[in-house]
Structures are given as structure tokens and as C-alpha cells.
N, C-alpha and C. Protein backbone atom coordinates (compact mmCIF):
# COMPACT_ATOMS: atom_id res chain seq x y z
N UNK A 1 15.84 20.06 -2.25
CA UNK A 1 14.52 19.65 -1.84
C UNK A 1 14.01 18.48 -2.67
N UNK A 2 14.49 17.94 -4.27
CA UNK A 2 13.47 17.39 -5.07
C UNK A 2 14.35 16.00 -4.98
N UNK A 3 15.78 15.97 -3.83
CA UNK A 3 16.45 15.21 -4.06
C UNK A 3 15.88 14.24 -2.40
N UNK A 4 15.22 14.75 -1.71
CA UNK A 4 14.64 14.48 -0.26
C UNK A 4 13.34 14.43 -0.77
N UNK A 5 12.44 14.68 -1.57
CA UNK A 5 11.27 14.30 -2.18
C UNK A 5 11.61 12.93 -2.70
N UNK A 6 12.36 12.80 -3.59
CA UNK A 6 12.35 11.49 -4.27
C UNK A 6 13.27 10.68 -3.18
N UNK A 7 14.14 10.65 -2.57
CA UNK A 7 14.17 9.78 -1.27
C UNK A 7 12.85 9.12 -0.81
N UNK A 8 12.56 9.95 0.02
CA UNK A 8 11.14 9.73 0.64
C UNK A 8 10.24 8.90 0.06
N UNK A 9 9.81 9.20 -1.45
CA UNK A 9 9.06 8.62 -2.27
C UNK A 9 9.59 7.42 -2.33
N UNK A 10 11.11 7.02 -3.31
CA UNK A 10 11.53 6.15 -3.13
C UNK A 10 11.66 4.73 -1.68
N UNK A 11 11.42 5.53 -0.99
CA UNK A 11 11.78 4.80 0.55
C UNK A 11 10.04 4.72 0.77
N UNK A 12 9.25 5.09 0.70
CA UNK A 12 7.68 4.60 0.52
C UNK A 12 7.37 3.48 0.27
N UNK A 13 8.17 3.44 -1.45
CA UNK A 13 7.62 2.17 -2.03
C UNK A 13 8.18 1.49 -1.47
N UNK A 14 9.43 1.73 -1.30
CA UNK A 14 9.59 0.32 -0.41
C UNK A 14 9.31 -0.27 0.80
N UNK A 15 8.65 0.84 1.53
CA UNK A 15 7.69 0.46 2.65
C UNK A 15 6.46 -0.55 2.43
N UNK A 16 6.06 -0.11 1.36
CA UNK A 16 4.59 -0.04 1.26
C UNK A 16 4.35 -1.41 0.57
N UNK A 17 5.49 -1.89 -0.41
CA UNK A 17 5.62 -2.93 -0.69
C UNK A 17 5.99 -4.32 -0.29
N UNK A 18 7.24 -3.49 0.81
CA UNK A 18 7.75 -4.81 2.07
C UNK A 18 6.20 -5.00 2.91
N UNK A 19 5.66 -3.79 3.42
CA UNK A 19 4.21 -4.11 4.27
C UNK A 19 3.52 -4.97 3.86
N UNK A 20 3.02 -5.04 2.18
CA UNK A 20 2.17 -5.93 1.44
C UNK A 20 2.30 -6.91 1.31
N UNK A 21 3.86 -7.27 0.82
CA UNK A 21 4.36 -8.57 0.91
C UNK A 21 4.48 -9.50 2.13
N UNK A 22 4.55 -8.61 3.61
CA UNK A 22 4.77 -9.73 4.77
C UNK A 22 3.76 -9.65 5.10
N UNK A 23 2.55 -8.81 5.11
CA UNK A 23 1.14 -9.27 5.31
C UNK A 23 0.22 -10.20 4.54
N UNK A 24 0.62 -10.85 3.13
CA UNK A 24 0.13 -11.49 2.32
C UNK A 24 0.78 -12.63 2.87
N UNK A 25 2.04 -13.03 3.31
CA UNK A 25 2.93 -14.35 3.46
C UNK A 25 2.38 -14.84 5.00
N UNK A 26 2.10 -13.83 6.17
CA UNK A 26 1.60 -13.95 6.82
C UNK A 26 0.01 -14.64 7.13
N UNK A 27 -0.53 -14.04 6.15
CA UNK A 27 -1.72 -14.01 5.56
C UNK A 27 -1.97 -15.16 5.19
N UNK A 28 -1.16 -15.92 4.35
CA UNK A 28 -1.47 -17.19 3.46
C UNK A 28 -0.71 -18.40 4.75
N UNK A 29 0.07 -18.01 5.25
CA UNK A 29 0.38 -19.28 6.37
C UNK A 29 -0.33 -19.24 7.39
N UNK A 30 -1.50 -18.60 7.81
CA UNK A 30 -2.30 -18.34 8.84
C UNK A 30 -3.36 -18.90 8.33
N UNK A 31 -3.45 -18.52 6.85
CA UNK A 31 -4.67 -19.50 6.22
C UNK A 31 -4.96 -20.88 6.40
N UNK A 32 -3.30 -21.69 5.89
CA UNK A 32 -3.17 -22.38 5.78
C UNK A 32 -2.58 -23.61 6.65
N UNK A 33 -2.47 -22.85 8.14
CA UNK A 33 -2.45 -23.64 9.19
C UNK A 33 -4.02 -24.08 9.87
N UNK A 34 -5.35 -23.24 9.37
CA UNK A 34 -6.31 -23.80 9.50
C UNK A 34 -6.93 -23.47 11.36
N UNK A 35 -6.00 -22.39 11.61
CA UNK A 35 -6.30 -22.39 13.08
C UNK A 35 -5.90 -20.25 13.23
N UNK A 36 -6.71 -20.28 14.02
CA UNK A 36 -6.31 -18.32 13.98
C UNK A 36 -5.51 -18.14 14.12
N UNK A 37 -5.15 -16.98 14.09
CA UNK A 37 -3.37 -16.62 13.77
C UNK A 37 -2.97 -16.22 15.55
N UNK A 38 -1.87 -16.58 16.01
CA UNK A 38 -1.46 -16.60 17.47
C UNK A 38 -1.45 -15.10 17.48
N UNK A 39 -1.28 -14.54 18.51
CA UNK A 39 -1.32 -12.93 18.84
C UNK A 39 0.01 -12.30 18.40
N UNK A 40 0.78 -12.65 18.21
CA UNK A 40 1.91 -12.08 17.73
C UNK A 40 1.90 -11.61 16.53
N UNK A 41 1.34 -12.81 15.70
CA UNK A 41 1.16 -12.97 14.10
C UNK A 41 0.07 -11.76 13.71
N UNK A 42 -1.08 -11.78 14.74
CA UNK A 42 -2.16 -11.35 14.43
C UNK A 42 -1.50 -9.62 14.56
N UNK A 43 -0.59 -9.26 15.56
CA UNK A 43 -0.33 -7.98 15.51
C UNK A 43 0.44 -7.61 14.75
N UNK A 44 1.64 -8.65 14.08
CA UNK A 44 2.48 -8.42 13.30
C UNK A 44 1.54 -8.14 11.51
N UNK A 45 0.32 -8.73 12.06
CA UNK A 45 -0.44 -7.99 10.40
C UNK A 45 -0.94 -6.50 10.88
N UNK A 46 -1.39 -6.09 11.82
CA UNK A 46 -2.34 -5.09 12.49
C UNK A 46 -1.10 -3.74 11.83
N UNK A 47 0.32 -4.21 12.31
CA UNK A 47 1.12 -3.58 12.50
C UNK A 47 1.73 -2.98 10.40
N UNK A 48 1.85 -4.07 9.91
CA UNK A 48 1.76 -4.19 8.42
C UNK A 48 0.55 -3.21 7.59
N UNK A 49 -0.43 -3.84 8.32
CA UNK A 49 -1.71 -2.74 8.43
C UNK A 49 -1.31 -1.26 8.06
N UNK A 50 -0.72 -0.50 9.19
CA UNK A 50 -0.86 0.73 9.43
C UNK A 50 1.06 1.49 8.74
N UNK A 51 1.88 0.28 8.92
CA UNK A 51 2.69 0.53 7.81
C UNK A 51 2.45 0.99 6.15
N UNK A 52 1.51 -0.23 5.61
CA UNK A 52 1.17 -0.30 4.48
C UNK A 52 0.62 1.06 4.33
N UNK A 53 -0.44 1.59 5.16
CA UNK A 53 -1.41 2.92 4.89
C UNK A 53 -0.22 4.01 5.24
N UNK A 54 0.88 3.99 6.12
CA UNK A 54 1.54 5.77 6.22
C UNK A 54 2.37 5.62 4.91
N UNK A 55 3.03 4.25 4.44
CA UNK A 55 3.72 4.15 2.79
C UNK A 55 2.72 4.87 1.52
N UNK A 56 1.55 4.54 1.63
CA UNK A 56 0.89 4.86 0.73
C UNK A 56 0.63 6.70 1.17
N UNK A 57 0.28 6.81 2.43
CA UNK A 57 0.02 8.17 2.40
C UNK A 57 1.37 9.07 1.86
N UNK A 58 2.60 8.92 2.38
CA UNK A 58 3.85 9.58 1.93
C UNK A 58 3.92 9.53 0.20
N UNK A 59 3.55 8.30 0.01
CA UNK A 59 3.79 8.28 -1.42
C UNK A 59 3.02 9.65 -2.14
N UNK A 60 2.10 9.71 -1.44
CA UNK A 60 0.81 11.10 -2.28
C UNK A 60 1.45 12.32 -1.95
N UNK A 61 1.97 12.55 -0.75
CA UNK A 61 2.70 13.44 0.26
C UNK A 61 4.11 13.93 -0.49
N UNK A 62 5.12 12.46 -1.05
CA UNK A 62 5.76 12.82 -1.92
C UNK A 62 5.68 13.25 -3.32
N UNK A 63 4.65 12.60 -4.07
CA UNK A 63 4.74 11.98 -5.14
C UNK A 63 3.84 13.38 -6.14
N UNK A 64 3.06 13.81 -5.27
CA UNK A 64 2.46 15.39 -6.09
C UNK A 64 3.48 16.22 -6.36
N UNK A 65 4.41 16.43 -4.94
CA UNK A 65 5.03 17.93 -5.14
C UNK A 65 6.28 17.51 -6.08
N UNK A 66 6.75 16.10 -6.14
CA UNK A 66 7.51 15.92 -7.40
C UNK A 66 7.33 16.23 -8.59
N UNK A 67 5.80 15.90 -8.75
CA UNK A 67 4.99 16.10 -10.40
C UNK A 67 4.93 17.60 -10.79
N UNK A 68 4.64 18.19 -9.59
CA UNK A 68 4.99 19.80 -10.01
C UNK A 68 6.14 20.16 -10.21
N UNK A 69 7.07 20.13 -9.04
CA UNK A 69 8.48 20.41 -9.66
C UNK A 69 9.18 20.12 -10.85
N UNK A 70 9.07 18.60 -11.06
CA UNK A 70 10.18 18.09 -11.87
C UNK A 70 9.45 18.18 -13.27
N UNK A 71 7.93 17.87 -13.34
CA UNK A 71 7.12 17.83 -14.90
C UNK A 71 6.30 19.11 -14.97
N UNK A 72 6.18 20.04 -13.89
CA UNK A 72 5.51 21.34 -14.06
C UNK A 72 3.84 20.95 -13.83
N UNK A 73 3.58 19.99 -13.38
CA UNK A 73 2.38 19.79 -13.41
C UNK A 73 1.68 17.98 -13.50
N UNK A 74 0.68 17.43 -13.61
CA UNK A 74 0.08 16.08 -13.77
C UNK A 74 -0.62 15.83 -14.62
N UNK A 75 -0.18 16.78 -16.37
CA UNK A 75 -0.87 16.24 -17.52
C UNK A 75 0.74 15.35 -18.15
N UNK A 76 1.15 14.20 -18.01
CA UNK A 76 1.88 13.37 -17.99
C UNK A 76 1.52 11.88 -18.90
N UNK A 77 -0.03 11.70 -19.33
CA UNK A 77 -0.43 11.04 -20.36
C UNK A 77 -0.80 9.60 -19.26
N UNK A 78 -1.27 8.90 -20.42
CA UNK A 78 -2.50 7.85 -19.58
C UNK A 78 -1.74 6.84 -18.88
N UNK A 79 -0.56 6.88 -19.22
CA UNK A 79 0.46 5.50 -18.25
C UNK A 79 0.23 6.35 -16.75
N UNK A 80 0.88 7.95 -16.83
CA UNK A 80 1.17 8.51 -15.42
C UNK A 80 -0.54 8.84 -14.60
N UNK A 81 -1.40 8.55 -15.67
CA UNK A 81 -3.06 8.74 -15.00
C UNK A 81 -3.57 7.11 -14.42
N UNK A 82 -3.19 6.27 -15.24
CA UNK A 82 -3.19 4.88 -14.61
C UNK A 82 -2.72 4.59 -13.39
N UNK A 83 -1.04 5.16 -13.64
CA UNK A 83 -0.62 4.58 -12.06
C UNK A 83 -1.05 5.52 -11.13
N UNK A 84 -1.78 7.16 -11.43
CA UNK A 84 -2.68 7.37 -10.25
C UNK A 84 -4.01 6.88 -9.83
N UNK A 85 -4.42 6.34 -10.90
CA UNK A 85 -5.70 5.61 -10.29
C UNK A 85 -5.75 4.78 -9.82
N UNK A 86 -4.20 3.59 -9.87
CA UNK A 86 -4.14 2.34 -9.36
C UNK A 86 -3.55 3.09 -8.15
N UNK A 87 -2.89 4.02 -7.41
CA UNK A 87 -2.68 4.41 -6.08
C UNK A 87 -3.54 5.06 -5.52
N UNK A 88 -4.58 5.04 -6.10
CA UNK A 88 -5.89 5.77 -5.44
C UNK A 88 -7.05 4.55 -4.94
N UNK A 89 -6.21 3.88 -5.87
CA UNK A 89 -7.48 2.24 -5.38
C UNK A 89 -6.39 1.96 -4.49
N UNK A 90 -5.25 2.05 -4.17
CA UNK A 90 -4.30 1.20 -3.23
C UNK A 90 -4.96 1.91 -1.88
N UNK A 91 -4.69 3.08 -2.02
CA UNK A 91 -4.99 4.33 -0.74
C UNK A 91 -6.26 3.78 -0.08
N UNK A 92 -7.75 3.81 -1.15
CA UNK A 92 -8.67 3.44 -0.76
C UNK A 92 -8.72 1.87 -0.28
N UNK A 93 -7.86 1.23 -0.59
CA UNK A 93 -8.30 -0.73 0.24
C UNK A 93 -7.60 -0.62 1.24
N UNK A 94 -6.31 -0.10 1.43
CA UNK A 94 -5.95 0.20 2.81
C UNK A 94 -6.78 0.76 3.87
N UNK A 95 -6.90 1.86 3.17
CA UNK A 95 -8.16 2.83 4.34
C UNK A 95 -9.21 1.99 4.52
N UNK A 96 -9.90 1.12 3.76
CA UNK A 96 -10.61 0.34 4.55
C UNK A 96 -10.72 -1.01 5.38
N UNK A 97 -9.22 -1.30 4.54
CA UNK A 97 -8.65 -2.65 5.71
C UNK A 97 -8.41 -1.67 7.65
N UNK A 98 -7.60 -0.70 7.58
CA UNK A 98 -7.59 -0.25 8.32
C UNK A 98 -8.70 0.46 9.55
N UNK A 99 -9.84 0.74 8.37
CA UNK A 99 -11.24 1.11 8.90
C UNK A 99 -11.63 0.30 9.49
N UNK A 100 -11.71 -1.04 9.07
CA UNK A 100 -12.58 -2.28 9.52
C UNK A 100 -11.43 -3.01 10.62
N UNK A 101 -10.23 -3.21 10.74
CA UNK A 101 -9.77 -3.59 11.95
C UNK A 101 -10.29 -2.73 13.33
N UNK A 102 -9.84 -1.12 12.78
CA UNK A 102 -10.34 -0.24 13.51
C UNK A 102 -11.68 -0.39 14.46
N UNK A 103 -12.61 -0.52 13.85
CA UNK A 103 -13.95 -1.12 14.25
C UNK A 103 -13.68 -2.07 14.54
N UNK A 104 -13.52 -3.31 14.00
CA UNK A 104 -13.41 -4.10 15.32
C UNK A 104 -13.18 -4.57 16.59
N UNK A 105 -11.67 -3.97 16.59
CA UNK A 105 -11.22 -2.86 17.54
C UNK A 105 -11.68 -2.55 18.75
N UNK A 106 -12.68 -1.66 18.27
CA UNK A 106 -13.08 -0.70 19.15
C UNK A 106 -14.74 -1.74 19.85
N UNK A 107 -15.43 -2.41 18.61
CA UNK A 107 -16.41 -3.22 19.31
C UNK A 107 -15.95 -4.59 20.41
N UNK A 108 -14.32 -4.72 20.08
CA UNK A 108 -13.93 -5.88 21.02
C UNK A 108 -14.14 -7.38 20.53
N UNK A 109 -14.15 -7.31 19.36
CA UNK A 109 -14.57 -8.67 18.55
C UNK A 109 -13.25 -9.02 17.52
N UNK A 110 -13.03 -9.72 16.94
CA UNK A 110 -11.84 -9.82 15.89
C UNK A 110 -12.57 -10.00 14.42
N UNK A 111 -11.26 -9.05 13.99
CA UNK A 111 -11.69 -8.78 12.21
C UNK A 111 -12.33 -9.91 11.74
N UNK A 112 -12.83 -9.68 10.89
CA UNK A 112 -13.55 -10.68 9.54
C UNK A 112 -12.36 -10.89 8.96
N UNK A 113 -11.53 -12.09 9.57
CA UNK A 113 -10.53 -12.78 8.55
C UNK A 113 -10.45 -12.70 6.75
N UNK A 114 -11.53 -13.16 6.10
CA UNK A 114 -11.64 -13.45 4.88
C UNK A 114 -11.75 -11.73 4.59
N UNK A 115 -12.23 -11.01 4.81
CA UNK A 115 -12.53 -9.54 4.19
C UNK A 115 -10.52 -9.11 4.82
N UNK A 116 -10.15 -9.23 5.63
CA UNK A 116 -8.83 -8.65 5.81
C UNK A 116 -7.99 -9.40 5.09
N UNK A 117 -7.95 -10.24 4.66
CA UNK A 117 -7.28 -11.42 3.71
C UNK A 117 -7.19 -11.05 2.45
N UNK A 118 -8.59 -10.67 1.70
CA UNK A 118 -8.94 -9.81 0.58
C UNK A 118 -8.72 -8.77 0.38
N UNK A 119 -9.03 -7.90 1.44
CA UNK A 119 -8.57 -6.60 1.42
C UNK A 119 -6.55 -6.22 0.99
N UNK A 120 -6.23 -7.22 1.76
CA UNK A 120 -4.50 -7.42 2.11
C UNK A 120 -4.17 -7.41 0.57
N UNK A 121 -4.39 -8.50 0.09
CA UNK A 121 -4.33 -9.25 -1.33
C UNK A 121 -4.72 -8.22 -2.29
N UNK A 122 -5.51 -7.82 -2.42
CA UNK A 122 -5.84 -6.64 -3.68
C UNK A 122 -5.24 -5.42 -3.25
N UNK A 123 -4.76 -5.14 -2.10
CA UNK A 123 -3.68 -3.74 -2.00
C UNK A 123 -2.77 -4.25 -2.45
N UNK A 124 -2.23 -5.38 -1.73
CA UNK A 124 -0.48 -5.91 -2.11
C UNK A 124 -0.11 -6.12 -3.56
N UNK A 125 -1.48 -6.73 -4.41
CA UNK A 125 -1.54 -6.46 -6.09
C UNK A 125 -1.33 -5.12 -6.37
N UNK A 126 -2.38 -4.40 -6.21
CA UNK A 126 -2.23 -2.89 -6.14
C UNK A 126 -1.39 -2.20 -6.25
N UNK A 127 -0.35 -2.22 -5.42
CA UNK A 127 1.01 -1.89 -5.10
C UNK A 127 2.28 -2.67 -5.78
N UNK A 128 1.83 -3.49 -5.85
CA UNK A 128 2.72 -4.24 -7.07
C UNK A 128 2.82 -3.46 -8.47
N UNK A 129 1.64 -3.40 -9.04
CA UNK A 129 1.03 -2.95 -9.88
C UNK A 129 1.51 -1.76 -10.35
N UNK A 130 1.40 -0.72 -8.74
CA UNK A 130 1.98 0.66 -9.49
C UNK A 130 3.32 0.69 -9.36
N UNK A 131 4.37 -0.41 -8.77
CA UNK A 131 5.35 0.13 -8.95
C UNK A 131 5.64 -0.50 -10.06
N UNK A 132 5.05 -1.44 -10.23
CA UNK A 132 5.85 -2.04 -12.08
C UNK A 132 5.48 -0.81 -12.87
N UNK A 133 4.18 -0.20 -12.81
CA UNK A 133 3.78 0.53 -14.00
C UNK A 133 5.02 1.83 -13.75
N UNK A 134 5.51 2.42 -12.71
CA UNK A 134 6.32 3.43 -12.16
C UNK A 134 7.55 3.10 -13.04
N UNK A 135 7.71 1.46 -12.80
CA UNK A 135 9.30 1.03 -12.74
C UNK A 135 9.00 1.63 -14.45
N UNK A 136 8.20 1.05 -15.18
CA UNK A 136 8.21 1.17 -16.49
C UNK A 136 7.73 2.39 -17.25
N UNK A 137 7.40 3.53 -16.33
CA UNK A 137 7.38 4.68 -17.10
C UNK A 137 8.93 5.79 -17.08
N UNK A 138 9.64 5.20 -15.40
CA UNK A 138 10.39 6.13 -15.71
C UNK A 138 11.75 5.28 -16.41
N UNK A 139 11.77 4.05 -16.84
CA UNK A 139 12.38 3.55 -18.09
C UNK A 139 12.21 4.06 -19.49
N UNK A 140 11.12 4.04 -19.69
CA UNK A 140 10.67 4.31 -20.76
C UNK A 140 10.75 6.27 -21.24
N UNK A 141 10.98 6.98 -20.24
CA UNK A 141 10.55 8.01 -20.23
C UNK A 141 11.77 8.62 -20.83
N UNK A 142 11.42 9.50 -22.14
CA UNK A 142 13.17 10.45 -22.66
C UNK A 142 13.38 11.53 -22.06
């Protein structure tokens, strides 16, 4: 079971990180053509979107019942409390990039570019973030 937990987990981040990364590259050449993003582009972020948020949800999905099994629990010290608070800010900018397409969505208008741009950008940090801090605890870890 703890060997299909850490799969999973493992295969997250790398969801969650490929999502961030082609929605930021997307993101910045859409910027920088100066004209809205063609419908393809625009779904190929929508789609990054909702990738990025089920990576992050699995990650929580995986990433608890590991901490119990393998460490008996989540008193693990302030590196392993950091990188949950930086996946708790990841969880939360997704959920609201996702919120706010959502709504728009549904009113029939198109996102607030600059807030989905921002939003994109501080998850895709985010997620950067915790897997370096990840990469470097379970290096570090005896």
C-alpha cells in the first residue's frame, strides 16, 4: 500500500508541476503577443487549470496517509510544517484561480486575465517551492 501511496504522490508532483509550468509559458507568450489568447490556448490553460488543482488535491490525498504510516504521525519539525503551509497556500491559489474561471464561466464573460496570470504565477512558485523544500528534506533526512 505505502509503495502505491508514494507512486501516486510522486506522480502528483509531477502533475502539478508540469500543469504550472505549461500554464506560466503559456501565460507569458499570450502576454506577450499583446492580443488574447486564441481558443485553443485559452483552453489549453482552463485545462492546466483543473490539472494543476486534482495534482494538488492527490498530493493531500497521498501525502497524509504517508505521514502516518511511514513517520507515525505530522510532528516532523518546521522544514515538514513549512512545506505544509506552502501546499496549503498552493491548494488555496488554485482553488481560487479555478473559482474565478468558474464564475466567469458561468456569467459568460472571460476571466480577468491579469488576476489568472497572477494567480498561475504564485501557484507555479508555490509548487516549485514545495517540491524543492520536499526534494531537500527527504535528502537531508537520516
Amino acid at each position: 500500500m505505502i509503495a502505491i501511496l508514494k507512486f501516486l504522490h510522486l506522480f502528483s508532483l509531477m502533475l502539478g508541476g508540469t500543469a504550472a509550468g505549461g500554464s506560466t509559458i503559456l501565460g507569458a507568450l499570450t502576454q506577450r503577443s499583446g492580443a488574447p489568447p486564441p481558443p485553443t490556448v485559452a483552453k489549453a490553460m482552463g485545462i492546466f487549470l483543473k490539472v494543476g488543482l486534482a495534482a494538488l488535491v492527490l498530493l493531500w490525498l497521498t501525502g497524509l496517509p504517508l505521514a502516518f504510516q511511514i513517520y507515525g504521525g505530522l510532528a516532523l519539525g518546521g522544514l515538514f510544517y513549512a512545506k505544509l503551509l506552502l501546499a496549503t497556500l498552493a491548494l488555496l491559489l488554485s482553488l481560487a484561480a479555478n473559482a474565478h474561471a468558474l464564475k466567469s464561466l458561468k456569467k459568460g464573460t472571460p476571466p480577468d486575465a491579469v488576476l489568472l496570470r497572477r494567480l498561475g504565477q504564485s501557484t507555479g512558485l508555490t509548487v516549485v517551492a514545495v517540491i524543492a523544500l520536499t526534494a531537500y528534506i527527504f535528502a537531508t533526512e537520516t
